[in-house]
N, C-alpha and C. Protein backbone atom coordinates (compact mmCIF):
# COMPACT_ATOMS: atom_id res chain seq x y z
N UNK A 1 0.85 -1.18 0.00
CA UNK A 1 0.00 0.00 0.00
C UNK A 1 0.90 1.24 0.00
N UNK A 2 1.01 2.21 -0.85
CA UNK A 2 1.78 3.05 -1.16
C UNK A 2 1.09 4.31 -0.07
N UNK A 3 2.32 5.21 0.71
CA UNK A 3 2.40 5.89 1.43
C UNK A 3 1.58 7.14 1.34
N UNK A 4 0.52 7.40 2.35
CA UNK A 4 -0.09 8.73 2.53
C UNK A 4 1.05 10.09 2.13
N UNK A 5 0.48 10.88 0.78
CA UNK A 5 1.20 11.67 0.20
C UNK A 5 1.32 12.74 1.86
N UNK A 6 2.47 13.22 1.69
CA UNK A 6 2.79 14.41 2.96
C UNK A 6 2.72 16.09 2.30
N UNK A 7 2.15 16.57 3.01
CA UNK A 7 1.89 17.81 3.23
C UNK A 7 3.02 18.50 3.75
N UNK A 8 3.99 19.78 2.78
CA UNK A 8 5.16 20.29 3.14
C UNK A 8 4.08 21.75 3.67
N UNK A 9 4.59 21.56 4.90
CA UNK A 9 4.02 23.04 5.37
C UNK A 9 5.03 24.42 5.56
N UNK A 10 5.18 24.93 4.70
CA UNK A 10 6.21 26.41 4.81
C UNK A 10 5.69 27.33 6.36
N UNK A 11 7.42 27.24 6.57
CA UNK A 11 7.12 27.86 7.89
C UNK A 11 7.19 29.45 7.59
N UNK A 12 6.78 30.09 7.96
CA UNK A 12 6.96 31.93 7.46
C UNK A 12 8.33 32.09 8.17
N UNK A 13 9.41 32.76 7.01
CA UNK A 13 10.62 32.86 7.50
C UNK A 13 10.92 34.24 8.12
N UNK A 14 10.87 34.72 9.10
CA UNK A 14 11.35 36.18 9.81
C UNK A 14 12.52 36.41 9.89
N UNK A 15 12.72 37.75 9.65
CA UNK A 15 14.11 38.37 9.81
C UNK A 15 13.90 39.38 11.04
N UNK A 16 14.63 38.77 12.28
CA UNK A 16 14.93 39.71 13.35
C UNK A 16 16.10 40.47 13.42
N UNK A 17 15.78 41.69 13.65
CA UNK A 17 16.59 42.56 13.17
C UNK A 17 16.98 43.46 15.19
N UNK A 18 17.97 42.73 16.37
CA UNK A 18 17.60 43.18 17.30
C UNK A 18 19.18 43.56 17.71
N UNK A 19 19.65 44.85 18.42
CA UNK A 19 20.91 45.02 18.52
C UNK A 19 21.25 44.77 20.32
N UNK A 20 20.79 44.01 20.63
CA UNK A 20 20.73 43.23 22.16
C UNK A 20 20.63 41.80 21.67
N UNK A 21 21.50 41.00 21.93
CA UNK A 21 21.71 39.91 21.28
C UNK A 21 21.13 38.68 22.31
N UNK A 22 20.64 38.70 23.90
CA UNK A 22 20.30 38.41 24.49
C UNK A 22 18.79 38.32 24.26
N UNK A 23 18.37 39.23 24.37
CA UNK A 23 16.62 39.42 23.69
C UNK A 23 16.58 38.82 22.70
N UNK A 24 17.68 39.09 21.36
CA UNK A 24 17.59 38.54 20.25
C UNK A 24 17.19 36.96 20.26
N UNK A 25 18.50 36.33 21.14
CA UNK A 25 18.20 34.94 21.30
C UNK A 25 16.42 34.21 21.90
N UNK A 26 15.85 35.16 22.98
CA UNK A 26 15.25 34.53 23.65
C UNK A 26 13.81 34.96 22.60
N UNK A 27 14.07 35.74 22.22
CA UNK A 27 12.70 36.14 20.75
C UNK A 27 12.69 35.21 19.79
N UNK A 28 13.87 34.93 19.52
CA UNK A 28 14.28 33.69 18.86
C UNK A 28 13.53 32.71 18.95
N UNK A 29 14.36 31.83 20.33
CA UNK A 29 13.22 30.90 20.70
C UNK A 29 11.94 31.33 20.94
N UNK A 30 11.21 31.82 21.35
CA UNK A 30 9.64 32.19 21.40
C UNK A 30 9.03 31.85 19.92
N UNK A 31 9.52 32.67 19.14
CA UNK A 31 8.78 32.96 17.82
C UNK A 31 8.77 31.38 16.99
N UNK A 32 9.67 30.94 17.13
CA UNK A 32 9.91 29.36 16.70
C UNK A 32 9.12 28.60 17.24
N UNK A 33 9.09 28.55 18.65
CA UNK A 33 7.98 27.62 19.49
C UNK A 33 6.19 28.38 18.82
N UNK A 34 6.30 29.38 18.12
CA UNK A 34 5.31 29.54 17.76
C UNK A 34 4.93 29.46 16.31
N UNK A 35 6.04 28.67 16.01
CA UNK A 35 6.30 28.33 14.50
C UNK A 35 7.11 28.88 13.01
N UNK A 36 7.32 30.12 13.69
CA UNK A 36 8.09 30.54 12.36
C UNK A 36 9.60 30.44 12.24
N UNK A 37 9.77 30.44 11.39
CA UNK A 37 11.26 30.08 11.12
C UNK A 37 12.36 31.39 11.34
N UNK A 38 13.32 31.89 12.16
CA UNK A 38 14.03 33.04 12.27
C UNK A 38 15.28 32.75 12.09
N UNK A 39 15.78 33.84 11.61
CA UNK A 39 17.09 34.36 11.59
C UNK A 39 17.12 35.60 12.29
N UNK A 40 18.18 35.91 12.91
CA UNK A 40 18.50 36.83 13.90
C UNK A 40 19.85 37.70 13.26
N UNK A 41 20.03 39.00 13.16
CA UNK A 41 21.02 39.62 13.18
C UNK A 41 21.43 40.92 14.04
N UNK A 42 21.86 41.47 14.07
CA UNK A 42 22.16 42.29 15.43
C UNK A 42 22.10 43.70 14.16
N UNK A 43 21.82 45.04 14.58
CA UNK A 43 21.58 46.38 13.79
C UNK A 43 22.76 46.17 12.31
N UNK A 44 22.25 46.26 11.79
CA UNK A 44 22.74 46.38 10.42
C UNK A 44 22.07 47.49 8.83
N UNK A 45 22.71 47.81 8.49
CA UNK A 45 22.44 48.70 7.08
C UNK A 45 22.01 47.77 6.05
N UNK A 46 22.58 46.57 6.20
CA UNK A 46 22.46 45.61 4.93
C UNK A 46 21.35 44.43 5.00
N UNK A 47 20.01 45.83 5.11
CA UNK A 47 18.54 44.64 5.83
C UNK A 47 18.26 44.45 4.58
N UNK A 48 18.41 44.88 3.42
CA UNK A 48 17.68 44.47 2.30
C UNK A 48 18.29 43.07 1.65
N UNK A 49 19.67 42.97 1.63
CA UNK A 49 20.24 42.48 1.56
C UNK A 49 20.03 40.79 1.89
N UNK A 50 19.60 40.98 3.38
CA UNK A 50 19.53 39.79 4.39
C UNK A 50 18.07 39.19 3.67
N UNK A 51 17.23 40.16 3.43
CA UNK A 51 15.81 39.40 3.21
C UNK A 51 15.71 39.05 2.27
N UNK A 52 16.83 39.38 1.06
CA UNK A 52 16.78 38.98 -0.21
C UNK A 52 17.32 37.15 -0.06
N UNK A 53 18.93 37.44 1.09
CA UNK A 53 19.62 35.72 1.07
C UNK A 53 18.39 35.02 1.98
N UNK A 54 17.84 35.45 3.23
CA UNK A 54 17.03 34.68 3.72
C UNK A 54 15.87 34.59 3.11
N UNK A 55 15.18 34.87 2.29
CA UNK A 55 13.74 34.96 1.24
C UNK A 55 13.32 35.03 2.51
N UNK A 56 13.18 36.23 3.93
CA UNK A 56 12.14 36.48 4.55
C UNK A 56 10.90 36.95 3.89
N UNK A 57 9.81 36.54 4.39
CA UNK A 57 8.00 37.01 4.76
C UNK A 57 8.10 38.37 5.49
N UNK A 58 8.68 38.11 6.63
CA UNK A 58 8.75 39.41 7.16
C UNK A 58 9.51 40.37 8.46
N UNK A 59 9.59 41.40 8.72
CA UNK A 59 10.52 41.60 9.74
C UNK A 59 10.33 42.21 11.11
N UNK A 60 10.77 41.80 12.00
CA UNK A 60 10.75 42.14 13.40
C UNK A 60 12.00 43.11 13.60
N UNK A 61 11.74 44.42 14.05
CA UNK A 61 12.55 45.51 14.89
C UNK A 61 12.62 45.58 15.59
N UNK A 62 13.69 45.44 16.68
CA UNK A 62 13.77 45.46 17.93
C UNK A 62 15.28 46.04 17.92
N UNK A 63 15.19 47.34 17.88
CA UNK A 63 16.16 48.73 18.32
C UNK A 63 16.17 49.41 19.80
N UNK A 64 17.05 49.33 20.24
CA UNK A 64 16.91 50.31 21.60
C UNK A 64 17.01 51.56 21.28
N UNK A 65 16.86 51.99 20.11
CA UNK A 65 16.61 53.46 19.90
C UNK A 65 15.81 53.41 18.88
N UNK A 66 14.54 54.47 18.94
CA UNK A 66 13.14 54.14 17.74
C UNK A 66 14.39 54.21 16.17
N UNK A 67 15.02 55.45 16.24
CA UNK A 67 15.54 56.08 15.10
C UNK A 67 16.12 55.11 14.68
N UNK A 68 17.08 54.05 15.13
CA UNK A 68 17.39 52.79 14.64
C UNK A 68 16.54 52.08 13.81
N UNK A 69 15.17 51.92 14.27
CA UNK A 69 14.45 51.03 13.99
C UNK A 69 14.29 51.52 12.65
N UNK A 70 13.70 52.87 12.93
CA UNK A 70 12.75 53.91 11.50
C UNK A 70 13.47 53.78 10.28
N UNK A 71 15.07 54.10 10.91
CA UNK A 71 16.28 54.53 9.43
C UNK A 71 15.97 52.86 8.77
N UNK A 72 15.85 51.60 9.44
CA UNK A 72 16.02 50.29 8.99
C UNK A 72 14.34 49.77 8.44
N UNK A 73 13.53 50.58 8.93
CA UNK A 73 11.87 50.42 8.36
C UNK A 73 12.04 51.56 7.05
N UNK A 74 12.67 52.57 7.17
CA UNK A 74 12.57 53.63 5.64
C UNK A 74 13.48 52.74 4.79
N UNK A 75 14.28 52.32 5.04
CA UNK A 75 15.52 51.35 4.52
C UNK A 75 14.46 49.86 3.38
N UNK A 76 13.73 49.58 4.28
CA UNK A 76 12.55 48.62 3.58
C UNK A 76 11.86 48.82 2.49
N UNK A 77 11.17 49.58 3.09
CA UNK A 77 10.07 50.70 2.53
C UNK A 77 10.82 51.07 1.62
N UNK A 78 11.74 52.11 1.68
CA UNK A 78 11.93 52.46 0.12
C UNK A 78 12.56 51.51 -1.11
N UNK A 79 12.86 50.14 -0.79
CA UNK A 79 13.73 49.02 -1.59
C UNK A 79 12.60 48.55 -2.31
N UNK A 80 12.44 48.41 -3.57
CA UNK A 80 10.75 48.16 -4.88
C UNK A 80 11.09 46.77 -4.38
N UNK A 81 11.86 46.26 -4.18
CA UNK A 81 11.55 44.23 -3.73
C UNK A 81 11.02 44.25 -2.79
N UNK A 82 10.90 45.09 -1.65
CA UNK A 82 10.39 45.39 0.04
C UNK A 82 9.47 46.03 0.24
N UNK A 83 9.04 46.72 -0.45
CA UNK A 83 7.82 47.57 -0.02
C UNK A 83 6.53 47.25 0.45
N UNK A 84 6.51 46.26 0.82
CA UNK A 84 5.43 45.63 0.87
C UNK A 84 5.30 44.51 1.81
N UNK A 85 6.82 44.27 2.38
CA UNK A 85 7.15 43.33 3.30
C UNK A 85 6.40 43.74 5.06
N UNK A 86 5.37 42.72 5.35
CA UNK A 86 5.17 43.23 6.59
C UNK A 86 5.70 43.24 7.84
N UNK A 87 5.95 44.29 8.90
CA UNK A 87 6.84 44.78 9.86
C UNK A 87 6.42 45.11 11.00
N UNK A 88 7.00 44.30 12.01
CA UNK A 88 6.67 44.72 13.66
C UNK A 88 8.06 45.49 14.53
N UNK A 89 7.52 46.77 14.94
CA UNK A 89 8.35 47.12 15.45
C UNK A 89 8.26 47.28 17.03
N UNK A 90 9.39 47.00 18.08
CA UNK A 90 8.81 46.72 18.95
C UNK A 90 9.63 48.08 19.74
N UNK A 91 9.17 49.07 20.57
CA UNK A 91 9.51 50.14 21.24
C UNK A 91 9.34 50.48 22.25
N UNK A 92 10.43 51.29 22.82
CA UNK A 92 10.27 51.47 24.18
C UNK A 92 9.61 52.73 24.44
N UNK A 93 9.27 53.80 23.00
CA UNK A 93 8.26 54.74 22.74
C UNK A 93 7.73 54.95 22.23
N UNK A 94 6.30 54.05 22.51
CA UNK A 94 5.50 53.56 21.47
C UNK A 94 4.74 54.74 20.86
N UNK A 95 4.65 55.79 21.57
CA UNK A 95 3.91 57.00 21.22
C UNK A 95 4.66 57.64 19.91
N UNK A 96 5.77 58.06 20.10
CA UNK A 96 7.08 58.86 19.37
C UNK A 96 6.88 57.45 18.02
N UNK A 97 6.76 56.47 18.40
CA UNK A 97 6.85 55.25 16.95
C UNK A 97 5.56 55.56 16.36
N UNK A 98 4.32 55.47 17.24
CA UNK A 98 3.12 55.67 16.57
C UNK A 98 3.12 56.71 15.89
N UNK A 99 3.65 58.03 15.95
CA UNK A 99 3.01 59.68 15.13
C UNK A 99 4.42 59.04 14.08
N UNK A 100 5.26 58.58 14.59
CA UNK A 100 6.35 58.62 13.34
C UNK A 100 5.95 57.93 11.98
N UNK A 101 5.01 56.69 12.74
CA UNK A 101 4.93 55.55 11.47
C UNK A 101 3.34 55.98 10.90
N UNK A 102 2.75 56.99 11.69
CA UNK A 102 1.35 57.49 10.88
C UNK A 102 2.06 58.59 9.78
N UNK A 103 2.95 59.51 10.57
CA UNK A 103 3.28 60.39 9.96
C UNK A 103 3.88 59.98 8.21
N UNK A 104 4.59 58.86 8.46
CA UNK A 104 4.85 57.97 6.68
C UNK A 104 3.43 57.39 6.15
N UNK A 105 2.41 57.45 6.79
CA UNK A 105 1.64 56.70 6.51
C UNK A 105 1.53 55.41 6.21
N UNK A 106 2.54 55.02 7.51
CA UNK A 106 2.68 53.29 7.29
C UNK A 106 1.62 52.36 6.97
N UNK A 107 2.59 51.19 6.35
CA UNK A 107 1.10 50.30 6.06
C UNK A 107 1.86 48.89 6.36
N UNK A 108 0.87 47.87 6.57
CA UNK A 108 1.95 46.53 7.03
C UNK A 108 2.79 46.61 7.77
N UNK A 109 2.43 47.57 9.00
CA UNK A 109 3.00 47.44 10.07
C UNK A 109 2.49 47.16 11.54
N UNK A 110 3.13 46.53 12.76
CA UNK A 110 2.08 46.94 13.94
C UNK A 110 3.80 47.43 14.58
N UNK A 111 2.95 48.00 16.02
CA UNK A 111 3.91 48.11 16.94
C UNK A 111 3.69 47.43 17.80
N UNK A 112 4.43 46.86 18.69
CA UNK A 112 4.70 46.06 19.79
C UNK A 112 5.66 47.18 20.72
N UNK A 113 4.55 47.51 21.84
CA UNK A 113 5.29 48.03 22.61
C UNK A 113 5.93 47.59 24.08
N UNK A 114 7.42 48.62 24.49
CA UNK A 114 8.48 47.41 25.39
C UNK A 114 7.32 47.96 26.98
N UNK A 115 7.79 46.83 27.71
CA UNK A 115 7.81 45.58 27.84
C UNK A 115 6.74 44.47 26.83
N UNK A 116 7.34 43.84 26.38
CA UNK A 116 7.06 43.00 25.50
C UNK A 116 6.98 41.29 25.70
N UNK A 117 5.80 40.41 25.18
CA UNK A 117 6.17 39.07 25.20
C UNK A 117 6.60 38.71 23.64
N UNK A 118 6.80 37.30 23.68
CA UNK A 118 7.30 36.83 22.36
C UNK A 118 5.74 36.82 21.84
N UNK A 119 5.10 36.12 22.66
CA UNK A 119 3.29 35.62 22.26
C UNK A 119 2.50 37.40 21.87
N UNK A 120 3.41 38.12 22.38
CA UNK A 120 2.93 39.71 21.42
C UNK A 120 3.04 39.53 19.86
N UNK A 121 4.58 39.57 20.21
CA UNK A 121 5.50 39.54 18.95
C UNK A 121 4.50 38.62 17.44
N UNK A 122 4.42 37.18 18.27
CA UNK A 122 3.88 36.16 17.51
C UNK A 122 2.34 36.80 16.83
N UNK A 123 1.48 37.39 17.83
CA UNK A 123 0.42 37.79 17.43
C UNK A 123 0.25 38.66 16.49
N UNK A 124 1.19 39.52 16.46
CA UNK A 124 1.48 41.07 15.32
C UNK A 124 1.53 39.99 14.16
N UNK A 125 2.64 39.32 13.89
CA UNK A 125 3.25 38.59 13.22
C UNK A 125 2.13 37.92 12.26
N UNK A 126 1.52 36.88 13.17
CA UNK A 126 0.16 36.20 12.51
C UNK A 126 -1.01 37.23 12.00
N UNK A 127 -1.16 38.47 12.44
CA UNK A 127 -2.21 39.37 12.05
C UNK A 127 -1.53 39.85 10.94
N UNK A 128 -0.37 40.17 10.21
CA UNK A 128 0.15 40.50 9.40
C UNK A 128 0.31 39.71 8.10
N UNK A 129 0.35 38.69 8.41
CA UNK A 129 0.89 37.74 7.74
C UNK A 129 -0.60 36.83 7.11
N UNK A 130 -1.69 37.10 7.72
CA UNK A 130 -2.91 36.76 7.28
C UNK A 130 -2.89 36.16 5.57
C-alpha cells in the first residue's frame, strides 16, 4: 500500500533585526515555538540584503533606539523588492513610533510596545501575515 502523500508546510521565514543579542536569542526561541522560522542579526544597514539571502515574509525591529528602527523600516520601505514586506516594530516609545509611522503613513505594520512578550510579537506577526 503506497504511502499517505505528505503535506510540506512552509514555515513563514522572519528576519529579526535586534541590537541586544540576548533578547535577540530569547525572541528567537519564542517565535519558533510559535512556529516561524528566524534568523537573527544584530543592527545592520544591509537589511535588504539579508531578506533577499534569507527569502524572509517578514521583519521584526527590535532597536533600543526608535531612530534605529525607523532609518532600517525607511531602509525597507523604500527598496521596490520590500515595499510591501510586513513589519513589527517593537519600542520602548510607542507613542514617538506611533506619530512617526502614521506620519509615513505606514502600512503593514504593527507596533509592539516594550515591555514585550514573544506571544505579542507572535500575534502582530500572525495578524500580518494573514
Amino acid at each position: 500500500m503506497p504511502e499517505p502523500a505528505r503535506i510540506r508546510v512552509r514555515l513563514h521565514r522572519i528576519l529579526l533585526i535586534d541590537d541586544t543579542p540576548e533578547i535577540a536569542e530569547l525572541l528567537t526561541f519564542s517565535l519558533r515555538d510559535h512556529g516561524y522560522a528566524v534568523f537573527a542579526a544584530g543592527y545592520t544597514e544591509s537589511i535588504n540584503e539579508l531578506l533577499l539571502e534569507q527569502h524572509s515574509d517578514a521583519v521584526v525591529l527590535d532597536c533600543s533606539v526608535f531612530e534605529m528602527s525607523a532609518a532600517l523600516f525607511d531602509s525597507v520601505r523604500h527598496h521596490p523588492d520590500h515595499a510591501e514586506v510586513p513589519i513589527v516594530i517593537i519600542s520602548d516609545t510607542p507613542e514617538e513610533a506611533d506619530a512617526s509611522l502614521r506620519s509615513r503613513k505606514a502600512q503593514r505594520v504593527l507596533l509592539v510596545p516594550k515591555p514585550f512578550t514573544g506571544s505579542q510579537v507572535a500575534n502582530a506577526l500572525d495578524q500580518l501575515l494573514k
